[in-house]
Protein backbone atom coordinates (compact mmCIF):
# COMPACT_ATOMS: atom_id res chain seq x y z
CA UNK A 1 67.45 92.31 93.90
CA UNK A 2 68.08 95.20 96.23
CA UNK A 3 70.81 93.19 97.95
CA UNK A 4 72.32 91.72 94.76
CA UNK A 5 73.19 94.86 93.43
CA UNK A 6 74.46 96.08 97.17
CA UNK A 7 77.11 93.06 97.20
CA UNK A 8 78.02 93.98 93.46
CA UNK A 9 78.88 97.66 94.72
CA UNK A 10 81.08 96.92 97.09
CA UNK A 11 82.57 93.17 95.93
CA UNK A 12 83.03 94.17 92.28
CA UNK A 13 85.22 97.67 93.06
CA UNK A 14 87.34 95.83 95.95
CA UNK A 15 88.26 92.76 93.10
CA UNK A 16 89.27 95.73 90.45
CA UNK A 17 90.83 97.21 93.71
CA UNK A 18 93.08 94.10 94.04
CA UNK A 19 93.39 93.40 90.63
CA UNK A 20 95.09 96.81 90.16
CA UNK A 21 97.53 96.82 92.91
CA UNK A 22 99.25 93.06 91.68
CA UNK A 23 99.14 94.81 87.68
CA UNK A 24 100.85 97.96 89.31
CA UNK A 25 103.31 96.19 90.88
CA UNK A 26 104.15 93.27 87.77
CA UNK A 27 104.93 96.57 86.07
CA UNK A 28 106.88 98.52 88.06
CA UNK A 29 110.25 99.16 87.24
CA UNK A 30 111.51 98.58 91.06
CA UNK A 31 112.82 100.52 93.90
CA UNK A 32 112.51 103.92 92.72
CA UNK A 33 115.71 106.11 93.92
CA UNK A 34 114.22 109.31 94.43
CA UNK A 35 113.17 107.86 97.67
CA UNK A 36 112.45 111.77 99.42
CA UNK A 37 109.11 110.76 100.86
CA UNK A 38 110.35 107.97 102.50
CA UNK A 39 113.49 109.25 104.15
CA UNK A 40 111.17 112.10 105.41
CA UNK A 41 108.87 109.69 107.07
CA UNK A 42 111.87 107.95 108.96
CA UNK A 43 112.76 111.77 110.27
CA UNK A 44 109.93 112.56 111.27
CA UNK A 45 109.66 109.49 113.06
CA UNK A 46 112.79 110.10 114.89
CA UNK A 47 110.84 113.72 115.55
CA UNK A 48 113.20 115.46 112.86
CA UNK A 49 111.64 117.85 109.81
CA UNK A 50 114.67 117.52 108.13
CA UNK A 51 116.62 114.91 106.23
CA UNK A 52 120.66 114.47 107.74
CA UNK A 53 121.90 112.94 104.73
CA UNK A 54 122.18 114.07 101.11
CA UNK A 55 122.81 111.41 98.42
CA UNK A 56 123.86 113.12 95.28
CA UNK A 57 120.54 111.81 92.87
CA UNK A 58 118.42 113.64 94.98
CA UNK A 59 119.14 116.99 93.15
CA UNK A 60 116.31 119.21 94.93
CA UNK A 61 117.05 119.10 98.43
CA UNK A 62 117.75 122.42 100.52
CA UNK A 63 120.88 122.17 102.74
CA UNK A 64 120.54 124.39 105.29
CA UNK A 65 123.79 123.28 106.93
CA UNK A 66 126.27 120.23 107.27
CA UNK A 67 123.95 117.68 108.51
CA UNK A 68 120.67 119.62 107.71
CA UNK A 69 118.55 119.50 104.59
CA UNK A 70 114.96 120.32 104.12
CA UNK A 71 112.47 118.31 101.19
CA UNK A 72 111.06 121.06 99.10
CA UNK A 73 107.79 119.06 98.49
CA UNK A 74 104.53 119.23 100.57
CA UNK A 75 104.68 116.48 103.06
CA UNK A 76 101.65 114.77 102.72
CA UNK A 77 103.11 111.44 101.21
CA UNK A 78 105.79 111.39 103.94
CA UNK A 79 103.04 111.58 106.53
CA UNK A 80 100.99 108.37 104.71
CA UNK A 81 104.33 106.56 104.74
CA UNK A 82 104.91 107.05 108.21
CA UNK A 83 102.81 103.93 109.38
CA UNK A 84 104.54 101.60 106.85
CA UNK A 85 108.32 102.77 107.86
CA UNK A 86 107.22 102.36 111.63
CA UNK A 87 106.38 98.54 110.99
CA UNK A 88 108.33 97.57 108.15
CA UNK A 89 111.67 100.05 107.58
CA UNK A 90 113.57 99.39 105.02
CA UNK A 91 111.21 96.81 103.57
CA UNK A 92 109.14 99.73 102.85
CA UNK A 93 109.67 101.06 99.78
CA UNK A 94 108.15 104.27 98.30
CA UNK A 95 106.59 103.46 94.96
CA UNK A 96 104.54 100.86 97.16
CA UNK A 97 102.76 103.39 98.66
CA UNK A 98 101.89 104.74 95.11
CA UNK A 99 100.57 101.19 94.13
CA UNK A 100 98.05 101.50 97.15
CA UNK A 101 97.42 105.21 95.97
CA UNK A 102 96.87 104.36 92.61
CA UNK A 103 94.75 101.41 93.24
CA UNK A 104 93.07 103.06 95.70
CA UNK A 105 91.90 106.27 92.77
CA UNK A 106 90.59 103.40 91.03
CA UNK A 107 88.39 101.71 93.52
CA UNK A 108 87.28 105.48 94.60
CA UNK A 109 85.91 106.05 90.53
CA UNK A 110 84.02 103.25 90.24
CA UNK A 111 82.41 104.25 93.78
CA UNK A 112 82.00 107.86 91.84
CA UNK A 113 80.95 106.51 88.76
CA UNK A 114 77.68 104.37 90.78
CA UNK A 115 76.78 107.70 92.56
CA UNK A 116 76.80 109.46 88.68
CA UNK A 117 74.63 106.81 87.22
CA UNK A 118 73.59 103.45 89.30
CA UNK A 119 74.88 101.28 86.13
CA UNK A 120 77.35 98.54 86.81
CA UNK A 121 78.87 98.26 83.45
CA UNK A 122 79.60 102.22 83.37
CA UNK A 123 81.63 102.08 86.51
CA UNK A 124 83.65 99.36 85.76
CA UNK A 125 84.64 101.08 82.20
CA UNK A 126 85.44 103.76 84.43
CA UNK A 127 87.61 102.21 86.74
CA UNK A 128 89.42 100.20 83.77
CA UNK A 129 89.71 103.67 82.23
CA UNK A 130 91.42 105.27 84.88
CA UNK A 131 93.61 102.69 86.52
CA UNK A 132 94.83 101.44 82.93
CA UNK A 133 93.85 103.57 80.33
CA UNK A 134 95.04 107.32 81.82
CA UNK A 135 98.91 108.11 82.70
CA UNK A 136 97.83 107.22 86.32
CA UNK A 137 99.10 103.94 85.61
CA UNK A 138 102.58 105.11 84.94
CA UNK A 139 103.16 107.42 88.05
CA UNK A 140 101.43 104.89 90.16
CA UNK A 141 104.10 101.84 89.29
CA UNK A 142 106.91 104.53 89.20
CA UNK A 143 106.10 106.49 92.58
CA UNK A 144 109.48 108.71 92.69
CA UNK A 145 108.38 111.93 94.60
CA UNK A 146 107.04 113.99 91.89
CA UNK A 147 104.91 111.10 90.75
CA UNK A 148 103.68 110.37 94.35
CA UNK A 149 102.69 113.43 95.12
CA UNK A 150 100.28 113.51 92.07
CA UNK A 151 98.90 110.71 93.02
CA UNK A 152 97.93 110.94 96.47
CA UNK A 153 96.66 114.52 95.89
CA UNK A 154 94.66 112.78 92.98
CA UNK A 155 93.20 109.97 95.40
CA UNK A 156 92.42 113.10 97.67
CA UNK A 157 90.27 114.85 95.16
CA UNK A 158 88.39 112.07 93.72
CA UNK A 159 87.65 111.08 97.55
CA UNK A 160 86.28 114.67 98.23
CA UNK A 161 84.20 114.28 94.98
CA UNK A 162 82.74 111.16 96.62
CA UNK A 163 82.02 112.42 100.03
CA UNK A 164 80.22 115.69 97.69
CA UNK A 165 78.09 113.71 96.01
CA UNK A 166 77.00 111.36 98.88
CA UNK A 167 77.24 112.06 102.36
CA UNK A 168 78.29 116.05 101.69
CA UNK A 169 79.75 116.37 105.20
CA UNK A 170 81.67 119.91 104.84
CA UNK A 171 84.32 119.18 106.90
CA UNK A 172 85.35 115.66 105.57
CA UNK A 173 85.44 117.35 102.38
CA UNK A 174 87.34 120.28 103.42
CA UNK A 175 90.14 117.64 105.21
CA UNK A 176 90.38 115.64 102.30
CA UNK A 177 91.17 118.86 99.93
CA UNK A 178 93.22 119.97 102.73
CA UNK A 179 94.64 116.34 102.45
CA UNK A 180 95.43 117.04 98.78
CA UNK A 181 96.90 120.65 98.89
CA UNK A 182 99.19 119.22 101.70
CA UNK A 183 100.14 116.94 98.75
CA UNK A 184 99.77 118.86 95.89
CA UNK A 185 99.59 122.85 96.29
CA UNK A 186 97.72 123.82 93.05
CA UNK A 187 94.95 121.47 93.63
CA UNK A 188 93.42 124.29 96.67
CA UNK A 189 92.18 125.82 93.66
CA UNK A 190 89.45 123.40 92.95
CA UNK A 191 87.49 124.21 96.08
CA UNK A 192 84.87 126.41 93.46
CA UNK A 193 83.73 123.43 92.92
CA UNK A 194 83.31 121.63 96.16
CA UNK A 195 81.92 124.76 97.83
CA UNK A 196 78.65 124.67 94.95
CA UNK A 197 78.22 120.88 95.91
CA UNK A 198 78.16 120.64 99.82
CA UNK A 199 76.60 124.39 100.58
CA UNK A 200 72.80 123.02 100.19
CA UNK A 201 70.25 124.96 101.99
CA UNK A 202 72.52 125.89 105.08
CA UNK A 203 74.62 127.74 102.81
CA UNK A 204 76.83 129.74 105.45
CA UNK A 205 77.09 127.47 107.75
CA UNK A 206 78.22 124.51 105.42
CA UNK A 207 80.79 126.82 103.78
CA UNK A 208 82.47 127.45 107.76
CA UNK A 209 82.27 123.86 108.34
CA UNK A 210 84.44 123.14 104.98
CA UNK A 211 86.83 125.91 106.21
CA UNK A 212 87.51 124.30 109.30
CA UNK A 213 87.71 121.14 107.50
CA UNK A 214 90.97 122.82 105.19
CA UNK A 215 92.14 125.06 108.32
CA UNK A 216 94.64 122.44 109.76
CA UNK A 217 96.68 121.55 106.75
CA UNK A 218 96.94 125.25 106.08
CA UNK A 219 98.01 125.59 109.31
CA UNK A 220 100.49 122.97 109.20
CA UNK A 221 101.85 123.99 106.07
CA UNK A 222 102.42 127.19 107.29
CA UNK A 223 103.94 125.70 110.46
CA UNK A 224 106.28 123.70 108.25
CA UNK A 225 107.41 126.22 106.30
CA UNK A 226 108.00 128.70 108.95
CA UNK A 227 110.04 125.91 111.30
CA UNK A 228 112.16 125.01 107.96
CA UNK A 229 112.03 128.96 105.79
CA UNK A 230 111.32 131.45 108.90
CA UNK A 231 108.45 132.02 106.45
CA UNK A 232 104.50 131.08 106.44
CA UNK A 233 104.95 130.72 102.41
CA UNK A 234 106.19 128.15 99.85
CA UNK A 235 109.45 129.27 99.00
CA UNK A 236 111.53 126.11 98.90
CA UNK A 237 111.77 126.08 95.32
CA UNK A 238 113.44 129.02 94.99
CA UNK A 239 116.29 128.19 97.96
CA UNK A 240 117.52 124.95 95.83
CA UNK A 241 120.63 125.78 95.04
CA UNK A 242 121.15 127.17 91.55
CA UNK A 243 117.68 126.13 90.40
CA UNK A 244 117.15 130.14 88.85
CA UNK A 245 120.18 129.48 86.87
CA UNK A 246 118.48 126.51 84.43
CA UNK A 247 117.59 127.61 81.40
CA UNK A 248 113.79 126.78 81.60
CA UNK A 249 113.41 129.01 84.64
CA UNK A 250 114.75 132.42 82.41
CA UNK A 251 111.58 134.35 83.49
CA UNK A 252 111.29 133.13 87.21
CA UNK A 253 108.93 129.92 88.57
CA UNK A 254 105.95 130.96 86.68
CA UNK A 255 105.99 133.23 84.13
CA UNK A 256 102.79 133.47 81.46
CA UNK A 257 104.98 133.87 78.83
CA UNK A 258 106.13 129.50 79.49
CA UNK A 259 101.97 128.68 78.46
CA UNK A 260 102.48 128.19 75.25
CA UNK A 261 105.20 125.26 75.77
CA UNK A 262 102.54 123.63 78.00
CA UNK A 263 100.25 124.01 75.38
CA UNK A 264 102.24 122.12 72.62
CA UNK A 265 103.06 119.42 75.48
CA UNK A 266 99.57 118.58 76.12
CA UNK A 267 97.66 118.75 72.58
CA UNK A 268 100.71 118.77 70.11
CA UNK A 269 103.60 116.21 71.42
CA UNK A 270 104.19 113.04 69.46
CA UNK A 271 105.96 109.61 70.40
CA UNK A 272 109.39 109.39 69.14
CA UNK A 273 109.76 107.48 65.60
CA UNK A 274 112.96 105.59 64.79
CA UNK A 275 114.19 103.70 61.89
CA UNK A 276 115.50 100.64 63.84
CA UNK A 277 113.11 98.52 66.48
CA UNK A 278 111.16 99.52 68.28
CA UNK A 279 110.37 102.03 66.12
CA UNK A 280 107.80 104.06 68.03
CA UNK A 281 109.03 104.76 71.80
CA UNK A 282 107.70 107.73 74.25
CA UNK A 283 109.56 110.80 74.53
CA UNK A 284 110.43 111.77 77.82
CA UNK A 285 109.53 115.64 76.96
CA UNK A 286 105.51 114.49 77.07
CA UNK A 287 102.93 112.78 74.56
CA UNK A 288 99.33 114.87 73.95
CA UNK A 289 96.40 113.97 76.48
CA UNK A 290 94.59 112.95 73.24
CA UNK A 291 96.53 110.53 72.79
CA UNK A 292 97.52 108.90 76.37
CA UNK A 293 93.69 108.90 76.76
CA UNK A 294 91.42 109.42 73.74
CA UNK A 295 88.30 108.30 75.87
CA UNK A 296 88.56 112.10 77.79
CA UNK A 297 86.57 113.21 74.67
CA UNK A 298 83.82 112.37 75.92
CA UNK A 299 84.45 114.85 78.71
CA UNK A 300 82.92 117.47 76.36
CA UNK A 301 79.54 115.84 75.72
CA UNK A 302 78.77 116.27 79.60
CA UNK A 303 76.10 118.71 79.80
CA UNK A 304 77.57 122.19 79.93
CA UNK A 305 73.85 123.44 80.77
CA UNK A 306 74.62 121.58 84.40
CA UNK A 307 76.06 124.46 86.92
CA UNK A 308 78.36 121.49 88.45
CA UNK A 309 79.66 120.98 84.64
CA UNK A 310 80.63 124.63 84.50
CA UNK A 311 82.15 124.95 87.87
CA UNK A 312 84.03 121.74 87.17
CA UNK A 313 85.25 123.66 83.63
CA UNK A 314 85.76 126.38 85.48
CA UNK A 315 88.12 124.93 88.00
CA UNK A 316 89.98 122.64 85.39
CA UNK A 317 91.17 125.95 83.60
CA UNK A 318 92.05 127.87 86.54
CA UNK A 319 94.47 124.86 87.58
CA UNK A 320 95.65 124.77 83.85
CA UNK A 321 96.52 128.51 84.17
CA UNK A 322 98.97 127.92 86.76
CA UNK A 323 100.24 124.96 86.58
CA UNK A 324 100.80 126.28 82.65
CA UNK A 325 102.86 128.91 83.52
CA UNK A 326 105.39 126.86 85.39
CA UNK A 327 108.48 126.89 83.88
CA UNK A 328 108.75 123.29 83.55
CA UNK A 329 106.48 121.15 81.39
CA UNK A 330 106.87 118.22 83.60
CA UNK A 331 109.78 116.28 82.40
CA UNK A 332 110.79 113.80 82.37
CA UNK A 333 107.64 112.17 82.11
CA UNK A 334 104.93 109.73 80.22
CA UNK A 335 102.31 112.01 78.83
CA UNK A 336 101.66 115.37 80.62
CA UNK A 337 101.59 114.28 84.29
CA UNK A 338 101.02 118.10 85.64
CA UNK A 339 97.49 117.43 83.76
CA UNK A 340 96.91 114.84 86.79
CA UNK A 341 96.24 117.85 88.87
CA UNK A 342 93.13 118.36 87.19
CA UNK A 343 91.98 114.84 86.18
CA UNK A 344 89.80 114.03 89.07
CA UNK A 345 87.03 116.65 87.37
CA UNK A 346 87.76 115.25 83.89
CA UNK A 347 87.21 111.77 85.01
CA UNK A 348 84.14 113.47 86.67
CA UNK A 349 83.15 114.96 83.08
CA UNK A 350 84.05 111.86 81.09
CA UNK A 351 81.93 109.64 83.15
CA UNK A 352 78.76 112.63 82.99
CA UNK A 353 79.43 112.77 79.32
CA UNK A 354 79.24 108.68 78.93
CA UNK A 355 76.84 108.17 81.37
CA UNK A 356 73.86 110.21 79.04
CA UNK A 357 73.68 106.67 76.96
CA UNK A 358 74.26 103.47 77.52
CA UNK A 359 78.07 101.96 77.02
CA UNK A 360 78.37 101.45 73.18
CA UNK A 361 80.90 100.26 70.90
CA UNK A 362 83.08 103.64 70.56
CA UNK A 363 83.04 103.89 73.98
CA UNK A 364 84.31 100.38 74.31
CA UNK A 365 87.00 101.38 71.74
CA UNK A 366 88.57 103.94 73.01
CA UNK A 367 88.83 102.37 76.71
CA UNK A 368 90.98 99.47 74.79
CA UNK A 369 92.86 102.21 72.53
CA UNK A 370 93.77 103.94 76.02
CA UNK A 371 94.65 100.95 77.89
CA UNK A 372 97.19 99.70 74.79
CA UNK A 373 98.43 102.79 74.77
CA UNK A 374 99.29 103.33 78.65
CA UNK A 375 100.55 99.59 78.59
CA UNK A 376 102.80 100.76 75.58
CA UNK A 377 104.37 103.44 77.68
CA UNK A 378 104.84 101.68 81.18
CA UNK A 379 106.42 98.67 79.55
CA UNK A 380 108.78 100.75 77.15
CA UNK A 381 109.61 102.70 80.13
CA UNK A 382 109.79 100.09 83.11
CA UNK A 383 111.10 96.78 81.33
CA UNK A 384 112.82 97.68 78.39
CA UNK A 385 113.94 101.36 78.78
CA UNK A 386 112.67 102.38 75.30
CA UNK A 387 112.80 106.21 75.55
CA UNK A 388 114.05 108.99 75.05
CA UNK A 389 114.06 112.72 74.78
C-alpha cells in the first residue's frame, strides 16, 4: 500500500506536469515580442551585461550610449534562459521558458499540497486550481518579461515553501528566495515567514545558514547594478527615459497615496460588457481576484490560531503594501498579476483552509468556476483578441 501511494506521488504530479505544459502552449498566443530576457541571455553569453540593440517595442530599456543599453528587470529569467539559447538560439523562444515555469508551479503545489495533508484528491484540486483556475495560466502562455518574471519568482517561492515544510535545509531555502528576489524584488519580503519554518531548535544557527543561502543573489544584484548604475541599488526604473513624466507616476514610483487604485483593481474591477458579441470581454486595466479565482476564499477558513497562518497573513500584507503603492496597477494585464507576488502563501492558505474537510461539492465548484473563467480570459486574449481597456 505503502508503495502504491509512493508511485501515485510522484507519477500523478509529473502527468499534470506534462499535461500543463502541451495546454500552456495550445494556448499561447505565440512568440511574444517583448523578448528582453532572452536577448539578455544571448549577451551574457557573449560575456556582455548589456543589450547592443534597441528595437523600438521594447519601451523600457536604458541606453547608456550608442550601442549600449541596460534591461531594467532583475536578471534571473535571463540567467534560466541561458542554457536553452546556448543549445537552441533562435529556436528558443521566451514564453517557452514560462510554459516550463508555469508547469513547473503546478507540479511544485501538488508536491505542497501532499506535505499539507497526505490526500491525493486534495492535491490534484490544487494543482488544477493553480495551473488553470488562477491568472498563472495567462502569464505562463504569454511570458513577455513582466509576466516571466512573476512567474519564475512564483516557482521560486512555492519551491522554498516545499523545501520548509520537508527537508528545511536553511540554505536551499535561502537560495531559492534569493532565486526569487533575483527575479522578483518585492518577494525578499516574505522571508518572515520562511525564517519561523526552518529555525527549529538550532534557532541561530539555522537563521545564518538561510543568510548565506540569500547572500549571493544580493551580492550579485548589487554587483549588477553597480557594473550597469555605479550604484549597489535598484534604480533602473527611474533612468528610463521620460518614465517620471507619465501621468500615473505624478507622485514618484511609489507613493501611498496610488493604494487606493490598487485596491479597486483587485476587489472592485469588472469585465467589460458590450452590446454586440462577445458581449463580455476582459479589460486590460484588471478584473477582481474574486473573480479570476473565487476558490481563494477558502484562504480565510485556514486556521488563523496556527502561528504559520499569521506569519503567512502577515507577509501577504506587507507585499500588498508595496507593491500597492506602485504607481502602476499592472496594466495591461488579465486580472491583477502584481497579486502573483503574493500567491504562493495564498495557495498555501487555500489548500490549509480546504484541507480541514474532505473535498466537497463547493469546493469542486468553484475549482470549475475558476478554471472557465481563466480559460475565458486566455482565449479572449490569445486567439481572438477580445479586449480592451
Amino acid at each position: 500500500m505503502i508503495k502504491i501511494l509512493g508511485k501515485k506521488k510522484f507519477i500523478f504530479p509529473i502527468f499534470i506536469f506534462i499535461i500543463t505544459l502541451v495546454v500552456y502552449y495550445l494556448t499561447s498566443a505565440g512568440k511574444t515580442p517583448y523578448d528582453y530576457f532572452t536577448r539578455l541571455a544571448a549577451s551574457f553569453l557573449k560575456g556582455k551585461y548589456y543589450l547592443t540593440e534597441n528595437p523600438t517595442w521594447l519601451n523600457e530599456l536604458i541606453p547608456e550610449d550608442q550601442n549600449k543599453y541596460f534591461v531594467v528587470y532583475p536578471p534571473m529569467p535571463a540567467i534560466l534562459s541561458m542554457p536553452f539559447v546556448f543549445i537552441l538560439k533562435d529556436v528558443f523562444q521566451q514564453q517557452y521558458l514560462a510554459h516550463l515555469l508555469g508547469a513547473g508551479i503546478v507540479f511544485l503545489t501538488i508536491k505542497l499540497s501532499l506535505k499539507i495533508k497526505k490526500d491525493m484528491k486534495l492535491a490534484i484540486w490544487s494543482g488544477l486550481l493553480v495551473g488553470f483556475g488562477t491568472i498563472i495560466w495567462y502569464l505562463s502562455v504569454t511570458g513577455s518579461s513582466w509576466y516571466l518574471g512573476q512567474v519564475a519568482s512564483c516557482f521560486f517561492l512555492i519551491a522554498a515553501l516545499n523545501e520548509s515544510l520537508d527537508k528545511k535545509r536553511p540554505s536551499l531555502v535561502g537560495a531559492l528566495l534569493g532565486a526569487s528576489y533575483l527575479s522578483r524584488l518585492t518577494t525578499i519580503l516574505s522571508f518572515p515567514l520562511f525564517i519561523y519554518l526552518i529555525k527549529g531548535k538550532r534557532k541561530i544557527k539555522n537563521i545564518f545558514k538561510f543568510a548565506l543561502g540569500i547572500l549571493p543573489f544580493f551580492m550579485f544584484n548589487f554587483f549588477y547594478n553597480f557594473i550597469r548604475f555605479g550604484t549597489i541599488f535598484d534604480k533602473g526604473y527611474l533612468l528610463i527615459p521620460g518614465v517620471l513624466n507619465e501621468t500615473w507616476y505624478e507622485k514618484g514610483l511609489f507613493n501611498l497615496s496610488y493604494i487606493p487604485s490598487h485596491l479597486k483593481v483587485i476587489f472592485a474591477s469588472f469585465p467589460i460588457f458590450q452590446k454586440e458579441f462577445p458581449f463580455v470581454i476582459p479589460s486590460w486595466a484588471g478584473l477582481s481576484i474574486w473573480i479570476t479565482t473565487p476558490a481563494f476564499l477558502y484562504s480565510i477558513f485556514s486556521n488563523i490560531k496556527e502561528r504559520v497562518v499569521q506569519i503567512s497573513w502577515f507577509v501577504i500584507i506587507l507585499t500588498s503594501l508595496v507593491i500597492f503603492s506602485h504607481g502602476t496597477t499592472g496594466f495591461a494585464q488579465f486580472g491583477y498579476r502584481f497579486a502573483v507576488d503574493f500567491y504562493p502563501f495564498l495557495i498555501f492558505l487555500t489548500i490549509k483552509g480546504v484541507s480541514k474537510n474532505k473535498l466537497k461539492w463547493h469546493h469542486i465548484v468553484l475549482l470549475l468556476i475558476s478554471i472557465l473563467v481563466n480559460l475565458w480570459g486566455v482565449i479572449f486574449i490569445n486567439k481572438f483578441s477580445w479586449v480592451r481597456f
